[in-house]
PDB file of N, CA and C in Angstrom:
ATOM      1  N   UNK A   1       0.841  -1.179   0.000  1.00  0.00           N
ATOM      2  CA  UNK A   1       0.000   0.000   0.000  1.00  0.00           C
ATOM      3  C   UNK A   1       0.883   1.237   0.000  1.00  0.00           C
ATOM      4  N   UNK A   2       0.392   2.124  -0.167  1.00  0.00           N
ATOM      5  CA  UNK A   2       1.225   3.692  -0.919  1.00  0.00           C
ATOM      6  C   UNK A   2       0.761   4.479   0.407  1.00  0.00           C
ATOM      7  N   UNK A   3       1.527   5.069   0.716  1.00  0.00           N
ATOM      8  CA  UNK A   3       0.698   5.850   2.089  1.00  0.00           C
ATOM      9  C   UNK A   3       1.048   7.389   0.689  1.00  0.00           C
ATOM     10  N   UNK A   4      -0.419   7.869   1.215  1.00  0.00           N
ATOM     11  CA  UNK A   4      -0.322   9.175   0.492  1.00  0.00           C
ATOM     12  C   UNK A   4      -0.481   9.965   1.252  1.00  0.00           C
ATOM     13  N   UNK A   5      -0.655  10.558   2.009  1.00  0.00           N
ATOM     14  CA  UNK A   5      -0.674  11.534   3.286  1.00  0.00           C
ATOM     15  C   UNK A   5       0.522  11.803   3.899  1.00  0.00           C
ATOM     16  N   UNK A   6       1.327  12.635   4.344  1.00  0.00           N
ATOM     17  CA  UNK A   6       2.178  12.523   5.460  1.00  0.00           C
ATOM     18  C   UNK A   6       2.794  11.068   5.661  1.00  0.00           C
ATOM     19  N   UNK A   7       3.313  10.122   4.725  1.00  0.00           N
ATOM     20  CA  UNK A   7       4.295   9.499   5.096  1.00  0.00           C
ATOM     21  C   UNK A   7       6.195  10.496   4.726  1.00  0.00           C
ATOM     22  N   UNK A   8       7.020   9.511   4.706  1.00  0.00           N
ATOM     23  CA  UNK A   8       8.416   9.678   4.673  1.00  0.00           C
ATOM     24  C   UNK A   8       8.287  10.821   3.183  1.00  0.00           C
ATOM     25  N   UNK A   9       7.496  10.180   2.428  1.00  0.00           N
ATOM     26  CA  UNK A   9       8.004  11.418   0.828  1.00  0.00           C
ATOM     27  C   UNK A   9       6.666  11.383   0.583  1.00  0.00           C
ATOM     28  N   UNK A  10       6.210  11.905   0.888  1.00  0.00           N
ATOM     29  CA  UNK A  10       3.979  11.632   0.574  1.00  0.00           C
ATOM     30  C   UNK A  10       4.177  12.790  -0.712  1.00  0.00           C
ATOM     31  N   UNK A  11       3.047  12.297  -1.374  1.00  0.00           N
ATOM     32  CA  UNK A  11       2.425  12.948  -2.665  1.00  0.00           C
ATOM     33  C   UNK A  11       1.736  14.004  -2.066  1.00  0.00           C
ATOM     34  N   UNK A  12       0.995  13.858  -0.775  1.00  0.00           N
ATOM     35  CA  UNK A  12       0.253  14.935  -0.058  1.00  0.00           C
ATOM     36  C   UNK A  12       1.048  15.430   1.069  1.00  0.00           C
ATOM     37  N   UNK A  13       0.945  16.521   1.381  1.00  0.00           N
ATOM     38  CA  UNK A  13       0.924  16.823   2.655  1.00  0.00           C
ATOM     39  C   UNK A  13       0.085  17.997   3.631  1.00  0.00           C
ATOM     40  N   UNK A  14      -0.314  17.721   4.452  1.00  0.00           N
ATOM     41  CA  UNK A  14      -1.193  18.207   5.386  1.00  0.00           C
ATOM     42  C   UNK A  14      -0.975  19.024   5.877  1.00  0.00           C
ATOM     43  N   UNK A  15      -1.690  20.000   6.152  1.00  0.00           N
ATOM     44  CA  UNK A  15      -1.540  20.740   7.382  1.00  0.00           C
ATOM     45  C   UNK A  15      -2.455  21.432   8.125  1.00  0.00           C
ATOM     46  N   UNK A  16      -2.578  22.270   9.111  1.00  0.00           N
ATOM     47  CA  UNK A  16      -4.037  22.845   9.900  1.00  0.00           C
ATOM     48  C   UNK A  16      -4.404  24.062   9.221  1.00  0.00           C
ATOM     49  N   UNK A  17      -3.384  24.646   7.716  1.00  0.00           N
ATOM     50  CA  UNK A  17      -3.909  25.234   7.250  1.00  0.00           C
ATOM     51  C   UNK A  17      -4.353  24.609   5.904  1.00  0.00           C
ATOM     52  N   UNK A  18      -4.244  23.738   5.137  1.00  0.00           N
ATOM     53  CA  UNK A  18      -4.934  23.296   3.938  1.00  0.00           C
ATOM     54  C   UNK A  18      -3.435  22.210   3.991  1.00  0.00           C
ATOM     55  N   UNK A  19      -3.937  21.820   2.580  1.00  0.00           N
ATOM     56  CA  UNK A  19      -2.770  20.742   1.661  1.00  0.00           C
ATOM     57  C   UNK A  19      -1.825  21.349   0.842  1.00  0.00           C
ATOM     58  N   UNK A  20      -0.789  20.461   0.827  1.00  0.00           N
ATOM     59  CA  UNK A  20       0.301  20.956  -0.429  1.00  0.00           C
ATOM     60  C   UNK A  20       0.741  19.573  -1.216  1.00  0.00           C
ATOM     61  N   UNK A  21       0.634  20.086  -2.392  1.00  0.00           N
ATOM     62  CA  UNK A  21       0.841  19.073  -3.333  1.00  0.00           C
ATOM     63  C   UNK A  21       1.927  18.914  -3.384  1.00  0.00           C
ATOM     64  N   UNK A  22       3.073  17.908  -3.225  1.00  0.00           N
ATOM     65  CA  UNK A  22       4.724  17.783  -3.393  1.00  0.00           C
ATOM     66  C   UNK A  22       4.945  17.539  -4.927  1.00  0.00           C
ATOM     67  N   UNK A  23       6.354  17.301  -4.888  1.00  0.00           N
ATOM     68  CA  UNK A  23       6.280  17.259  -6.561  1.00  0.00           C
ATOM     69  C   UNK A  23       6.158  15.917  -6.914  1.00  0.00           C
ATOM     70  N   UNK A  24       6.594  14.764  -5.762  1.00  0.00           N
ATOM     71  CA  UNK A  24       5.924  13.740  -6.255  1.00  0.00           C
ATOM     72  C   UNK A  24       4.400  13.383  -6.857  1.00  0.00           C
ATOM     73  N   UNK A  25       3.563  14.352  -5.901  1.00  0.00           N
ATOM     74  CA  UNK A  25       2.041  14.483  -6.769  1.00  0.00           C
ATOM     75  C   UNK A  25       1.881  14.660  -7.749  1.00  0.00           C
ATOM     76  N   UNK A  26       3.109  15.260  -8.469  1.00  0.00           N
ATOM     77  CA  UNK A  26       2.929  15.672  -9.691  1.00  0.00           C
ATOM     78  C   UNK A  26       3.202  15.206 -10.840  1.00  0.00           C
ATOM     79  N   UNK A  27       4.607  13.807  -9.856  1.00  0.00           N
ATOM     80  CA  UNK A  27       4.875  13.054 -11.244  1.00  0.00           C
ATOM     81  C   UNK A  27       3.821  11.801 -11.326  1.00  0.00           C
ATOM     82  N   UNK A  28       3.643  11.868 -10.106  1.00  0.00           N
ATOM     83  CA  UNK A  28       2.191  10.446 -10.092  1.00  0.00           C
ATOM     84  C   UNK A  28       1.490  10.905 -11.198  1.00  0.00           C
ATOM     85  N   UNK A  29       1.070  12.121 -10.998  1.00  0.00           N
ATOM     86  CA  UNK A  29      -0.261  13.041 -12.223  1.00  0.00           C
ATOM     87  C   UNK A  29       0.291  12.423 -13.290  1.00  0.00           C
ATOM     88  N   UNK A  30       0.857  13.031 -14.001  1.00  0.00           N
ATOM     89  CA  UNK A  30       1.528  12.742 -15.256  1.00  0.00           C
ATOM     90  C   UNK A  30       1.929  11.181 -15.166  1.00  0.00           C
ATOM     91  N   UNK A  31       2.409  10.485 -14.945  1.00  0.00           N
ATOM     92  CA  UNK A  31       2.378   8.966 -14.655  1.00  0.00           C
ATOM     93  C   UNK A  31       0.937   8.451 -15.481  1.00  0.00           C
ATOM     94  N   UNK A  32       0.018   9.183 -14.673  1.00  0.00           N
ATOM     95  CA  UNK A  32      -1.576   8.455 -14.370  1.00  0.00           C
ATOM     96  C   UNK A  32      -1.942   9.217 -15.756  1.00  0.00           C
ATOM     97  N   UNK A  33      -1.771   9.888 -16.473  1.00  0.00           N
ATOM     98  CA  UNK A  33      -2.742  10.718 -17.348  1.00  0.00           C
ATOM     99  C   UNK A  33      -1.717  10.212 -18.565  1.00  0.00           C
ATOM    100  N   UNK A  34      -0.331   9.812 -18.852  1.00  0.00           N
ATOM    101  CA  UNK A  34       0.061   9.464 -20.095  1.00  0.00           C
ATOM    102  C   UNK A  34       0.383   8.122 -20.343  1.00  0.00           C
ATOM    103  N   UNK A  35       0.103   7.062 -19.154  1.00  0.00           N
ATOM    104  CA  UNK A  35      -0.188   5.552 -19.296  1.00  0.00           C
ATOM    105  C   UNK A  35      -1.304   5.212 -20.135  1.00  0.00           C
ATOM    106  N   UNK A  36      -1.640   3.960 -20.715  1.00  0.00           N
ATOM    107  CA  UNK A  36      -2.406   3.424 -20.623  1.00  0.00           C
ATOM    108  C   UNK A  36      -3.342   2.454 -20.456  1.00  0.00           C
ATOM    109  N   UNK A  37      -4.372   2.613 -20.340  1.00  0.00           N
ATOM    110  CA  UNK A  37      -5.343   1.213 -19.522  1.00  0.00           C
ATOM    111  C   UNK A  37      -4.913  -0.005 -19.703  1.00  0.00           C
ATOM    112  N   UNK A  38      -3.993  -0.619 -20.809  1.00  0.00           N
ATOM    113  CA  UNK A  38      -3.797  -1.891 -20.764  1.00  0.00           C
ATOM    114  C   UNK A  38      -2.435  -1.852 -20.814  1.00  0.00           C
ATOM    115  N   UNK A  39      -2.367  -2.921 -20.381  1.00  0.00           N
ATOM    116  CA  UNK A  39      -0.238  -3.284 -19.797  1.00  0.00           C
ATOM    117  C   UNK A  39       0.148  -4.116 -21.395  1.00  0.00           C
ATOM    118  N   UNK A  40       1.551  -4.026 -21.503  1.00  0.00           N
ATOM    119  CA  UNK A  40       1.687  -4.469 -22.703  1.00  0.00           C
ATOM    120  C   UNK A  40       3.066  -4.985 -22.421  1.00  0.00           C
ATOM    121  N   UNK A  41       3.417  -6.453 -22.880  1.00  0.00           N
ATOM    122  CA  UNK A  41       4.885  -6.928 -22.333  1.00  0.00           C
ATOM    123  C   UNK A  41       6.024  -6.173 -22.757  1.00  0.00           C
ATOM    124  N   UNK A  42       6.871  -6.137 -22.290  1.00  0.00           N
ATOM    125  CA  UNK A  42       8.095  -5.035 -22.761  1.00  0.00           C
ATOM    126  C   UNK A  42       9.084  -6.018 -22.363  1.00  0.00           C
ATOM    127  N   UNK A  43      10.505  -5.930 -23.064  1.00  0.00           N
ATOM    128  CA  UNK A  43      11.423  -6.793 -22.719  1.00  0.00           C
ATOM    129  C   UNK A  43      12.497  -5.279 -22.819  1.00  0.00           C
ATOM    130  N   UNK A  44      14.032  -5.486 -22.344  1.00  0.00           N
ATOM    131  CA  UNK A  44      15.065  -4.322 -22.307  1.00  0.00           C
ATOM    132  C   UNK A  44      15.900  -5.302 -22.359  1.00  0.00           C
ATOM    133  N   UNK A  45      17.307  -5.212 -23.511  1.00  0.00           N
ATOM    134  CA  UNK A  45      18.399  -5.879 -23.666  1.00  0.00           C
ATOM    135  C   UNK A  45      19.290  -4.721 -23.224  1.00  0.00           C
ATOM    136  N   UNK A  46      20.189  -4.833 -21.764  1.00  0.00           N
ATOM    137  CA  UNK A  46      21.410  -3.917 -21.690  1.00  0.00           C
ATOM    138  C   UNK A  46      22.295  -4.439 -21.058  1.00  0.00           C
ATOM    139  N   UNK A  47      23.358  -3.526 -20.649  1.00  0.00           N
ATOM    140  CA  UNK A  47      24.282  -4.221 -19.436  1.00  0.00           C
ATOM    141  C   UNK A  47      23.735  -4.224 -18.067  1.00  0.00           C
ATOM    142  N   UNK A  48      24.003  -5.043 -17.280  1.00  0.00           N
ATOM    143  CA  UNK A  48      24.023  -5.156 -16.284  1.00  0.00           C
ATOM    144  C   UNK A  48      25.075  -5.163 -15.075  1.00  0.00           C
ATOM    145  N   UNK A  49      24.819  -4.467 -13.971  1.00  0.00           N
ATOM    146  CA  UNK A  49      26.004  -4.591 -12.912  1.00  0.00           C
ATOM    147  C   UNK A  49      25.495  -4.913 -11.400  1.00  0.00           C
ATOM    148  N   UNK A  50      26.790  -5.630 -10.796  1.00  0.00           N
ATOM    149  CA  UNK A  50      26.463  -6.149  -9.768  1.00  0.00           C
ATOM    150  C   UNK A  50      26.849  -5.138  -8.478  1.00  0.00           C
ATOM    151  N   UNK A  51      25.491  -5.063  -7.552  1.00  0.00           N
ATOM    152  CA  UNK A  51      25.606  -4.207  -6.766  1.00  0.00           C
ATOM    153  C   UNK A  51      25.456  -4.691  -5.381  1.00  0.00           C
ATOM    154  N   UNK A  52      26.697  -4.103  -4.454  1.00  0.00           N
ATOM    155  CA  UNK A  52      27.204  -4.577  -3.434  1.00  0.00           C
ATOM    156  C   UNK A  52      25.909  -4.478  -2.422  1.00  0.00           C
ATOM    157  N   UNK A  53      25.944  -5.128  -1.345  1.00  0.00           N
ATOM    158  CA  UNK A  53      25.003  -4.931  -0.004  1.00  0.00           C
ATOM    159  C   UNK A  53      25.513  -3.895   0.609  1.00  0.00           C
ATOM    160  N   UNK A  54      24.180  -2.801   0.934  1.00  0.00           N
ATOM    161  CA  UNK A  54      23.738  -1.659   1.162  1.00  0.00           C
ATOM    162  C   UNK A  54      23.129  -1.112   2.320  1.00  0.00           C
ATOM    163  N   UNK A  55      23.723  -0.582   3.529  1.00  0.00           N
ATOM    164  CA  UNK A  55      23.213  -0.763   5.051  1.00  0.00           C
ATOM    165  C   UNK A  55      21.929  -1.770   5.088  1.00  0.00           C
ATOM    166  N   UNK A  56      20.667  -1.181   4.332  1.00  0.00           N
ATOM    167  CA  UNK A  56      19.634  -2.530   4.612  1.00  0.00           C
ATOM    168  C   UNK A  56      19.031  -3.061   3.503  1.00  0.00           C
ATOM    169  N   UNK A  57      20.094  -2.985   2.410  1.00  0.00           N
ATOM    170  CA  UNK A  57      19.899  -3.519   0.895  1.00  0.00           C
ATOM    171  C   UNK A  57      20.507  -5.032   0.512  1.00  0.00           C
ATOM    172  N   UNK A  58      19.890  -5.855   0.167  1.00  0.00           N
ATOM    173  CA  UNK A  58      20.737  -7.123   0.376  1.00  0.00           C
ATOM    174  C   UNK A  58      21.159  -6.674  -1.029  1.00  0.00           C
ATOM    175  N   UNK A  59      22.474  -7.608  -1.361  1.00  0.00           N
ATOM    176  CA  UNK A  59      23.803  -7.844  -2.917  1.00  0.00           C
ATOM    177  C   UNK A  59      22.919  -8.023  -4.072  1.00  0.00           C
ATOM    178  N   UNK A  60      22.721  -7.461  -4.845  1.00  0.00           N
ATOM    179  CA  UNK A  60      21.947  -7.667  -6.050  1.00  0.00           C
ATOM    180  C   UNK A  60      23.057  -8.181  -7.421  1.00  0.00           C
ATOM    181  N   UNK A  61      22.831  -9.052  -7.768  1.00  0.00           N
ATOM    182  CA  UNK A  61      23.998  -9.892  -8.801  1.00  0.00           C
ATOM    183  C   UNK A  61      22.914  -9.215  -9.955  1.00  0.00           C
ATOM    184  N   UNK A  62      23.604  -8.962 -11.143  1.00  0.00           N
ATOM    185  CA  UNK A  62      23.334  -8.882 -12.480  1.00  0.00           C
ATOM    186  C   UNK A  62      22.326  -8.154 -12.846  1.00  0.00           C
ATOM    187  N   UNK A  63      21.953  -7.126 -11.919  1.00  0.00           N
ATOM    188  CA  UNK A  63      20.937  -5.554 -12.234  1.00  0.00           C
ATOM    189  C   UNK A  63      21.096  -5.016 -13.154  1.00  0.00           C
ATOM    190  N   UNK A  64      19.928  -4.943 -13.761  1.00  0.00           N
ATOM    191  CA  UNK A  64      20.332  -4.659 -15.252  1.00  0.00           C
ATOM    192  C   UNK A  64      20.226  -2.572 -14.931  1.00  0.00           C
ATOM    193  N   UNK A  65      20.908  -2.288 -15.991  1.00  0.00           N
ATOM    194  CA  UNK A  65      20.917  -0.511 -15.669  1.00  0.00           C
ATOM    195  C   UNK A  65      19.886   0.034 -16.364  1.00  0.00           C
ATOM    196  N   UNK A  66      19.016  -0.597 -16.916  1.00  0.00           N
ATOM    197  CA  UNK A  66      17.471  -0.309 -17.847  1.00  0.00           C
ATOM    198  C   UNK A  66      16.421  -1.116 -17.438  1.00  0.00           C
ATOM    199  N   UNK A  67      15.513  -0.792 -17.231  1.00  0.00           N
ATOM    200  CA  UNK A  67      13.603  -1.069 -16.987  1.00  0.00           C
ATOM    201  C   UNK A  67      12.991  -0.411 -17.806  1.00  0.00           C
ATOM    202  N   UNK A  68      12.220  -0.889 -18.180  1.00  0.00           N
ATOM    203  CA  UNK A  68      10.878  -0.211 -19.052  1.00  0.00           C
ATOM    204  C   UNK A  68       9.675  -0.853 -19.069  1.00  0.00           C
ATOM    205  N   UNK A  69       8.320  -0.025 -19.095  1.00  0.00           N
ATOM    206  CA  UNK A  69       7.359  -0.296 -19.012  1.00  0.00           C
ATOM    207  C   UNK A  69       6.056   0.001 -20.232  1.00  0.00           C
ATOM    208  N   UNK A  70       5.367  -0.649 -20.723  1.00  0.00           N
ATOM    209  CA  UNK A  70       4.701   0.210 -22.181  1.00  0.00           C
ATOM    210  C   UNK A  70       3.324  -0.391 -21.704  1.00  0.00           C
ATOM    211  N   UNK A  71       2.151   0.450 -21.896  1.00  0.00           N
ATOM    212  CA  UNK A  71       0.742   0.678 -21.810  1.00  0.00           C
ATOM    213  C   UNK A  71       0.092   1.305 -23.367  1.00  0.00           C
ATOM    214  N   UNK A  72      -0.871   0.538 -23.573  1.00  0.00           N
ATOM    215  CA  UNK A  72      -0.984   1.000 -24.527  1.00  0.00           C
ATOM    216  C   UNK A  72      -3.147   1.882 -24.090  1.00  0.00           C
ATOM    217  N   UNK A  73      -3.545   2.814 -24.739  1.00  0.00           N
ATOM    218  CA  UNK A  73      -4.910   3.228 -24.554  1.00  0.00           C
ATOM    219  C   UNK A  73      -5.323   3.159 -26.054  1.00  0.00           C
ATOM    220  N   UNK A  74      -6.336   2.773 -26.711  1.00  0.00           N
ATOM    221  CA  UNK A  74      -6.526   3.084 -28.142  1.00  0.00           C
ATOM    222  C   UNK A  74      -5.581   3.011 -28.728  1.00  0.00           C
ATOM    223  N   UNK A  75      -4.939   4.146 -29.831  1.00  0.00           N
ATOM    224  CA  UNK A  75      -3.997   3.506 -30.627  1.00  0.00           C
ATOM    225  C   UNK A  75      -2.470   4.058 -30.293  1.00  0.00           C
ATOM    226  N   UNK A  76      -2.736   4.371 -28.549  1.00  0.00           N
ATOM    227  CA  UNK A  76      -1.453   5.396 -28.137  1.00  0.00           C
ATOM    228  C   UNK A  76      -0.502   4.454 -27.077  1.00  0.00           C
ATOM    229  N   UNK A  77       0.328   4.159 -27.859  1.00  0.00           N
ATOM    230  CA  UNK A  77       1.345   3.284 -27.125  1.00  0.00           C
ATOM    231  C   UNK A  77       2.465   4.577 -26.078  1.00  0.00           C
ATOM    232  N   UNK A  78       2.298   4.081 -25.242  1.00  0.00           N
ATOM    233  CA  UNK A  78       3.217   5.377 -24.503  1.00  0.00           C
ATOM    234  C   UNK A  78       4.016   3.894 -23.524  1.00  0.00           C
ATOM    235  N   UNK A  79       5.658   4.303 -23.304  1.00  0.00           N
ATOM    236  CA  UNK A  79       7.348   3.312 -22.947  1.00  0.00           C
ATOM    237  C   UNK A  79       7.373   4.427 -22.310  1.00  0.00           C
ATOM    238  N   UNK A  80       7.518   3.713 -20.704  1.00  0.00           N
ATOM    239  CA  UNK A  80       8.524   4.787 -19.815  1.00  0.00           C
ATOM    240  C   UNK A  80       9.616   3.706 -19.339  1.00  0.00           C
TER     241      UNK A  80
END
């Protein structure tokens, strides 16, 4: 679950005088408005590197340095 309120980096934040939108709110926005409704398989061929254990990160062997994701809505394929 996503805490959106007043967690550690919240999209919202509160206060006793109104809300403030962070800028994470803003990339969620844009996230949510240039995806689309259906998921579409994506594959990424790159290098990969191995990354050491991290105060509370366990050793990650063969991380690749690229992810990508593609949604398609009607005939608008949108790859982040």
């Amino acid at each position: 679950m996503f805490a959106m309120l007043n967690a550690s980096k919240p999209p919202i934040i509160t206060t006793r005088d109104g809300v403030i939108l962070t800028p994470v709110f803003h990339i969620l926005k844009l996230y949510r408005e240039f995806t689309g409704k259906f998921s579409v398989r994506s594959e990424t061929a790159c290098p990969s590197i191995d990354i050491p254990k991290l105060i509370n990160l366990p050793e990650r062997r063969s991380f690749p340095l690229l992810d990508a994701s593609a949604s398609i809505d009607g005939n608008r394929l949108t790859v982040s």
